[in-house]
Protein backbone atom coordinates (compact mmCIF):
# COMPACT_ATOMS: atom_id res chain seq x y z
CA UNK A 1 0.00 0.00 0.00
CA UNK A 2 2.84 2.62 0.49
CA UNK A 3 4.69 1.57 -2.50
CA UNK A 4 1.06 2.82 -3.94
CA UNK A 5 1.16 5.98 -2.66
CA UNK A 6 4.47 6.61 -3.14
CA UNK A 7 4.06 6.35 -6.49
CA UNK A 8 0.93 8.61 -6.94
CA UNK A 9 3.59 11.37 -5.70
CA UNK A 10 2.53 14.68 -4.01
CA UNK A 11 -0.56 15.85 -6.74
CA UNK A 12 -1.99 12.11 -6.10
CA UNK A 13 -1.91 12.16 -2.66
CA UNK A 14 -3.59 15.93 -2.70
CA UNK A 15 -6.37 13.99 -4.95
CA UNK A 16 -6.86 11.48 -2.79
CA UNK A 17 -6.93 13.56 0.28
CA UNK A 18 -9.79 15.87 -1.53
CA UNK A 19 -11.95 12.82 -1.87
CA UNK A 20 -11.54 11.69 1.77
CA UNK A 21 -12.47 15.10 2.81
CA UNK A 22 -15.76 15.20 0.45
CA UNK A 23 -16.53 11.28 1.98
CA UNK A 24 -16.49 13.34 5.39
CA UNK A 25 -18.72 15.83 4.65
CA UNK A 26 -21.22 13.59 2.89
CA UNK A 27 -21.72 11.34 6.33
CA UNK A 28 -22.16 14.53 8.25
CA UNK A 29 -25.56 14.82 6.24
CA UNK A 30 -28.73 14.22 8.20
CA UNK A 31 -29.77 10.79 7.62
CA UNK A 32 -33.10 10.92 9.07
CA UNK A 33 -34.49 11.19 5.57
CA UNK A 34 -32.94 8.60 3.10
CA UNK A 35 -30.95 10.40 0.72
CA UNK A 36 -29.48 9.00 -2.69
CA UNK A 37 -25.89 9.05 -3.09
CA UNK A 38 -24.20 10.22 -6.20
CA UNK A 39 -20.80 8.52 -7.11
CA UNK A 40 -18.78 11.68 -6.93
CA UNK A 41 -16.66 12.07 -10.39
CA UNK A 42 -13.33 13.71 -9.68
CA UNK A 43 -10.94 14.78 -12.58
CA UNK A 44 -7.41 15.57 -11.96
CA UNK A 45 -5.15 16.18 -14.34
CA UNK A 46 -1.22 15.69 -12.75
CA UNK A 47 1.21 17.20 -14.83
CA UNK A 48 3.87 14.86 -13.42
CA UNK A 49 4.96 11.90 -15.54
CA UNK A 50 4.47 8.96 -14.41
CA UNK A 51 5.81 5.68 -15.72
CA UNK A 52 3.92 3.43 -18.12
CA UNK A 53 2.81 1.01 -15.60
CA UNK A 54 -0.38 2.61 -14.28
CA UNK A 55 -1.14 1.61 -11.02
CA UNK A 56 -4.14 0.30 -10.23
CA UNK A 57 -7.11 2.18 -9.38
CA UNK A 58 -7.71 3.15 -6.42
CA UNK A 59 -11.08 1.74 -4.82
CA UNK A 60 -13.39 3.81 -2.62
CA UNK A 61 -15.56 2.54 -0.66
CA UNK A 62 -19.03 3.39 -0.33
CA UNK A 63 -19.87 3.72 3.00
CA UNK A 64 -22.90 1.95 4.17
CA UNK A 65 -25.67 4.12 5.40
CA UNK A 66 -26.62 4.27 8.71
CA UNK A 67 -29.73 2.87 10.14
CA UNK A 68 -32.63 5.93 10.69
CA UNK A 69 -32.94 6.20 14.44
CA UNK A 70 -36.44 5.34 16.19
CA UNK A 71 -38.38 8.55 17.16
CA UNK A 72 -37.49 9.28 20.68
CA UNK A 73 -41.05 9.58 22.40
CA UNK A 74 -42.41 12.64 23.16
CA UNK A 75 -42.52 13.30 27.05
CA UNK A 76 -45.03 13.43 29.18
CA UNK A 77 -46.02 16.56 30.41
CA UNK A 78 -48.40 16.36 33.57
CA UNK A 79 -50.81 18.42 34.15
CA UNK A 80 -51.09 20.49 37.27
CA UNK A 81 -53.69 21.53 38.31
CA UNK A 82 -53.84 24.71 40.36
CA UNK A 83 -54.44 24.94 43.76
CA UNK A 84 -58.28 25.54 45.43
CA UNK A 85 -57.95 29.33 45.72
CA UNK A 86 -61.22 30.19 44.63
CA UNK A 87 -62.07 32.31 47.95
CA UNK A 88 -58.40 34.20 47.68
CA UNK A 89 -60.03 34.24 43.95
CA UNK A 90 -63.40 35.66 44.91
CA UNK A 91 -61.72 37.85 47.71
CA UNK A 92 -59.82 39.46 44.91
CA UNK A 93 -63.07 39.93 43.46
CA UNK A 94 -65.16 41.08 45.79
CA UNK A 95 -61.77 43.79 46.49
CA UNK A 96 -62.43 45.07 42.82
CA UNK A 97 -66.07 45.05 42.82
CA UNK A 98 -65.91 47.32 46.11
CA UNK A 99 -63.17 49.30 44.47
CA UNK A 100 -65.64 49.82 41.20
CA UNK A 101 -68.43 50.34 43.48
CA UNK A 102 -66.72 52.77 45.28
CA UNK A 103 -65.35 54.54 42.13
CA UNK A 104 -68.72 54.87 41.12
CA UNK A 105 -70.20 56.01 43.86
CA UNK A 106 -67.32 58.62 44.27
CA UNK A 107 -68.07 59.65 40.60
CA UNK A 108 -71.86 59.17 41.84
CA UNK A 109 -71.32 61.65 44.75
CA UNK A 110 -68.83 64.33 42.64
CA UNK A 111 -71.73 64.38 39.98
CA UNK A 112 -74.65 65.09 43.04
CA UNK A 113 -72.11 67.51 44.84
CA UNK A 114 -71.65 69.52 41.22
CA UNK A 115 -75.24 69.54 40.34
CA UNK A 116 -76.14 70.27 43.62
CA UNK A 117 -73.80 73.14 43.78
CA UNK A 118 -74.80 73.89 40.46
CA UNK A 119 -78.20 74.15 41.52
CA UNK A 120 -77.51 76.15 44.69
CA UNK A 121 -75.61 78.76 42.11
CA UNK A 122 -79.03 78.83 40.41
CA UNK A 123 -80.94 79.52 43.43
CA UNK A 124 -78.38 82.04 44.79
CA UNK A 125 -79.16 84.18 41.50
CA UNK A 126 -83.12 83.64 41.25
CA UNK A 127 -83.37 84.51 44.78
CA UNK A 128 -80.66 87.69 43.92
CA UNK A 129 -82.70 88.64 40.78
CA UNK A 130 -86.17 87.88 43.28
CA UNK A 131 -84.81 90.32 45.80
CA UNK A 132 -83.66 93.15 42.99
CA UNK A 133 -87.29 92.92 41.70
CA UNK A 134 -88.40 93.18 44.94
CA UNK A 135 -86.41 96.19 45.86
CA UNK A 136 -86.92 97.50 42.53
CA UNK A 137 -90.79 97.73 43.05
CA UNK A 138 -90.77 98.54 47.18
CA UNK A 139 -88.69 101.67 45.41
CA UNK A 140 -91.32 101.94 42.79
CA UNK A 141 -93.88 102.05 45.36
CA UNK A 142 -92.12 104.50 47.67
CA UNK A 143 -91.95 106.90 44.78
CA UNK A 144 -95.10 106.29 43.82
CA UNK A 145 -96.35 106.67 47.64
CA UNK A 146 -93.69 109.76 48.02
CA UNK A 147 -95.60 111.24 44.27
CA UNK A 148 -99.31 111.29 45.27
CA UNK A 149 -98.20 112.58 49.18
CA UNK A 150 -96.92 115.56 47.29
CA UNK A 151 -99.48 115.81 44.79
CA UNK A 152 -102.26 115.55 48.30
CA UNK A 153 -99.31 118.44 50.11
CA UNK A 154 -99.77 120.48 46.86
CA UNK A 155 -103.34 120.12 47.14
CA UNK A 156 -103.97 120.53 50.72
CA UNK A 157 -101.66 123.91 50.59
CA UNK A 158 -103.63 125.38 47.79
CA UNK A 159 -106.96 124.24 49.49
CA UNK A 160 -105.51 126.05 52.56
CA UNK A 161 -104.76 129.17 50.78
CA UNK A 162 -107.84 129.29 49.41
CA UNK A 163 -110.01 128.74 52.25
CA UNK A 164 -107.25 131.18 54.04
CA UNK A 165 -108.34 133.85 51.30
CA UNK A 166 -111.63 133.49 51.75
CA UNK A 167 -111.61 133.33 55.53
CA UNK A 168 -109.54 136.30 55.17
CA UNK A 169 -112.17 137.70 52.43
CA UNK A 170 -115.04 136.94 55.06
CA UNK A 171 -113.35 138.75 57.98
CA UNK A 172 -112.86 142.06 55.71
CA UNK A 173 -116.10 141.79 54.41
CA UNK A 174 -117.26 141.22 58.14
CA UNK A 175 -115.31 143.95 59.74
CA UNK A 176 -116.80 146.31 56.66
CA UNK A 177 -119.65 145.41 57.49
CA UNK A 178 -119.32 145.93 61.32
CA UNK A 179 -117.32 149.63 60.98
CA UNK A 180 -120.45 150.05 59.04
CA UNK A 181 -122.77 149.29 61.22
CA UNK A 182 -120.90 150.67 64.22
CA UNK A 183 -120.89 153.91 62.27
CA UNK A 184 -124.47 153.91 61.81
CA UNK A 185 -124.92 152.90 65.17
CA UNK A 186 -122.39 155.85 66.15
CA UNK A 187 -124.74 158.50 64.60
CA UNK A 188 -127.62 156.95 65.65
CA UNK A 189 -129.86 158.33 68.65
CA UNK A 190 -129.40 155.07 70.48
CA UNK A 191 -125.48 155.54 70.76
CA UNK A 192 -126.39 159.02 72.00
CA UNK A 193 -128.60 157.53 74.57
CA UNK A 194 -126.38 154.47 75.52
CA UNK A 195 -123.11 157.01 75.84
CA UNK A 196 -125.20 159.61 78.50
CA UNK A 197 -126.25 156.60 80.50
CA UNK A 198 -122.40 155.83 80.93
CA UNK A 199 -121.40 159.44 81.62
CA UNK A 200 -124.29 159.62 83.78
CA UNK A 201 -123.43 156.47 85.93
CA UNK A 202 -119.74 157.15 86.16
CA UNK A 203 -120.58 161.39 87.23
CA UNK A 204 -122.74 159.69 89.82
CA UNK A 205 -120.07 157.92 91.31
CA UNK A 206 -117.19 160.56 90.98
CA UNK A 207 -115.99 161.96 94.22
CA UNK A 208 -114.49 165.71 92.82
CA UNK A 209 -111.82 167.10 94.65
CA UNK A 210 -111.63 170.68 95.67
CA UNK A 211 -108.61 170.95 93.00
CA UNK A 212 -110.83 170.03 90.19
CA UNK A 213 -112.28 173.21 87.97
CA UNK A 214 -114.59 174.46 85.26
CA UNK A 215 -111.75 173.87 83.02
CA UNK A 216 -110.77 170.52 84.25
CA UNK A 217 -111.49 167.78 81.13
CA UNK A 218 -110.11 163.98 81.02
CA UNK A 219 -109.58 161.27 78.28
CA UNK A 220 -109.98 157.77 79.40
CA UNK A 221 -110.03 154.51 77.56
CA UNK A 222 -112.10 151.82 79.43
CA UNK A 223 -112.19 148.30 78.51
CA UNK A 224 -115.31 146.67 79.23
CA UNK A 225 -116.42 142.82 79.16
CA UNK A 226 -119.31 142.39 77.36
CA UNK A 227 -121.31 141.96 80.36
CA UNK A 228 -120.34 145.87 81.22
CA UNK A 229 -117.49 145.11 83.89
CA UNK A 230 -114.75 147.16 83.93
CA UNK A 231 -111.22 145.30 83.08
CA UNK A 232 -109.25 148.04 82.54
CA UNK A 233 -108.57 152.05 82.74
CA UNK A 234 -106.11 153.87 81.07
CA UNK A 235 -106.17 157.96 81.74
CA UNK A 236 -104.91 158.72 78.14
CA UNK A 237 -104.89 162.62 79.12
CA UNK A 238 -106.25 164.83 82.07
CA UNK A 239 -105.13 168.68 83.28
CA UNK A 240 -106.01 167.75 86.84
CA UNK A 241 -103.31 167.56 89.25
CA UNK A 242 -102.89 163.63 90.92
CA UNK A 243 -105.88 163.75 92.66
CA UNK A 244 -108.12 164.68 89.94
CA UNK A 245 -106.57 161.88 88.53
CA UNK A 246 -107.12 158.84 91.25
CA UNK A 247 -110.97 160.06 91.67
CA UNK A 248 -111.55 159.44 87.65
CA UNK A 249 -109.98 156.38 88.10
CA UNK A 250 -111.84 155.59 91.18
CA UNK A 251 -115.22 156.68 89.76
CA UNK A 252 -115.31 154.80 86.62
CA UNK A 253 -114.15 151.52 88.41
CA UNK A 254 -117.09 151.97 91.20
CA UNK A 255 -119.11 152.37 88.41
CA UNK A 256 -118.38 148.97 87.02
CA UNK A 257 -120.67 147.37 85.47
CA UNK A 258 -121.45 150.20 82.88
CA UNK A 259 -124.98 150.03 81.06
CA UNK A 260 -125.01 147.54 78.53
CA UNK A 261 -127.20 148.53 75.15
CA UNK A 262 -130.26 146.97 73.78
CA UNK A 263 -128.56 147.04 70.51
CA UNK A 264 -125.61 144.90 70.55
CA UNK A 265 -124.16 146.94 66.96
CA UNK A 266 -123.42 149.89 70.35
CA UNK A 267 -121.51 147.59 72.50
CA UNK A 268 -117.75 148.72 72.09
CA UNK A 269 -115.60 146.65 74.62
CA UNK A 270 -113.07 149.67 74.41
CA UNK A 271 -114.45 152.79 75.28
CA UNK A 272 -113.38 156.50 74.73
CA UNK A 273 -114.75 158.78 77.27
CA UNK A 274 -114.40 162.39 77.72
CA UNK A 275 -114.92 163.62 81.48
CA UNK A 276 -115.30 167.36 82.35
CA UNK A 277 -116.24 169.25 85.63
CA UNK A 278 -119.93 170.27 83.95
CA UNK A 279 -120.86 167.20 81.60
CA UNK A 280 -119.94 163.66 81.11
CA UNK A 281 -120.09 162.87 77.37
């Protein structure tokens, strides 16, 4: 066998080596599936001589291929079955319900607290808007009320003034009508009459002093009630000395209560008299 190879020289033994490496590769295939083999064909051309004797071929072996190994079996996998937790399970389940319930009825009591407040906002501004309309028409009122107690003010005033005016119309035309009469009734022979029966009752009851004259004459005013009594006497002028003076005085007060007229036109509650040592007029 080495005189063989020694005589294929270094380009056969390359050859050779080639086709043991290719026989190598060829088992490595998967033989779980039967697959044909193909004589490999190698050409080499050596350009060494070689003698005339050609040595005999080399045989190569096919190699024999291998049985196709039994399918391992498939293993067993065992179930397991998982432990009895179903009341950790339906804890965990009640836990989430409660938590959904209790979202809810968070979101429940958010939604009720907004429309609530919501609603409260809407009350707040009716019962605003109520009370402006209210105070709107208690101030349309007032005016209204403060309007027609003018216009009544207005009214009463110029009803005042005008029963003033005619009040005052009445007295003038009275007091015309009384200067009238008391100036008829001054002319008249009953004034005459009523004015001696004075002068005669007052002379009666004068007590002359020895100082008193012919000459002697005295202005008095007397104020009379309307009953004749004597209220008041003023001496508005007299000649006499002091004495003189206190006996007119005294005379027409013991006099008191002068004659009252018939004719109540003659009563004058403020008489002018006019006393003199001869007549009383």
């Amino acid at each position: 066998m080495s005189q063989r190879l020694e005589k294929l020289g270094p380009y056969g033994l390359a050859v050779l080596l080639h086709v043991v490496l290719l026989g190598s590769m060829l088992l490595a295939v998967d033989f779980s599936r039967p697959t044909p083999i193909t004589p490999l064909a190698i050409q080499a051309k050596l350009f060494e001589e070689i003698p005339d004797t050609a040595p005999p071929p080399v045989e190569v072996k096919r190699p024999e291929p291998e049985p196709e190994p039994e399918p391992e079996p498939e293993p067993v996998v065992e179930e397991v079955l998982p432990e009895d937790n179903s009341e950790e399970l339906q804890r965990q389940a009640e836990e989430e319900k409660r938590q959904l319930d209790a979202l809810i009825e968070k979101e429940r009591l958010e939604q009720l607290q907004k429309k609530e407040a919501e609603e409260r906002k809407q009350k707040e501004r009716e019962e605003a808007e109520r009370k402006q309309r209210e105070e709107a028409e208690k101030e349309r009122k007032r005016l209204e009320i403060e309007r027609k107690r003018q216009e009544d003010i207005e009214r009463q005033r110029e009803e005042n003034e005008r029963l003033r005016r005619e009040l005052e119309q009445e007295q003038r035309d009275q007091e015309i009508e009384d200067e009238a009469r008391r100036l008829a009734a001054a002319n008249s022979p009953e004034m005459a009459a009523y004015q001696f029966a004075i002068a005669q009752k007052i002379r009666r009851a004068w007590a002359v002093p020895a100082s008193a004259g012919p000459e002697t004459r005295c202005s008095v005013r007397v104020r009379q009630l309307p009953t004749g009594e004597v209220v008041g006497v003023n001496i508005s002028s007299c000649n006499g000395d002091d004495a003189v003076l206190r006996s007119v005085e005294a005379a027409i007060r013991r006099a008191s209560p002068l004659p009252v007229p018939d004719n109540r036109d003659l009563f004058d509650p403020n008489l002018t008299l006019n006393l003199t040592m001869d007549r009383e007029d």
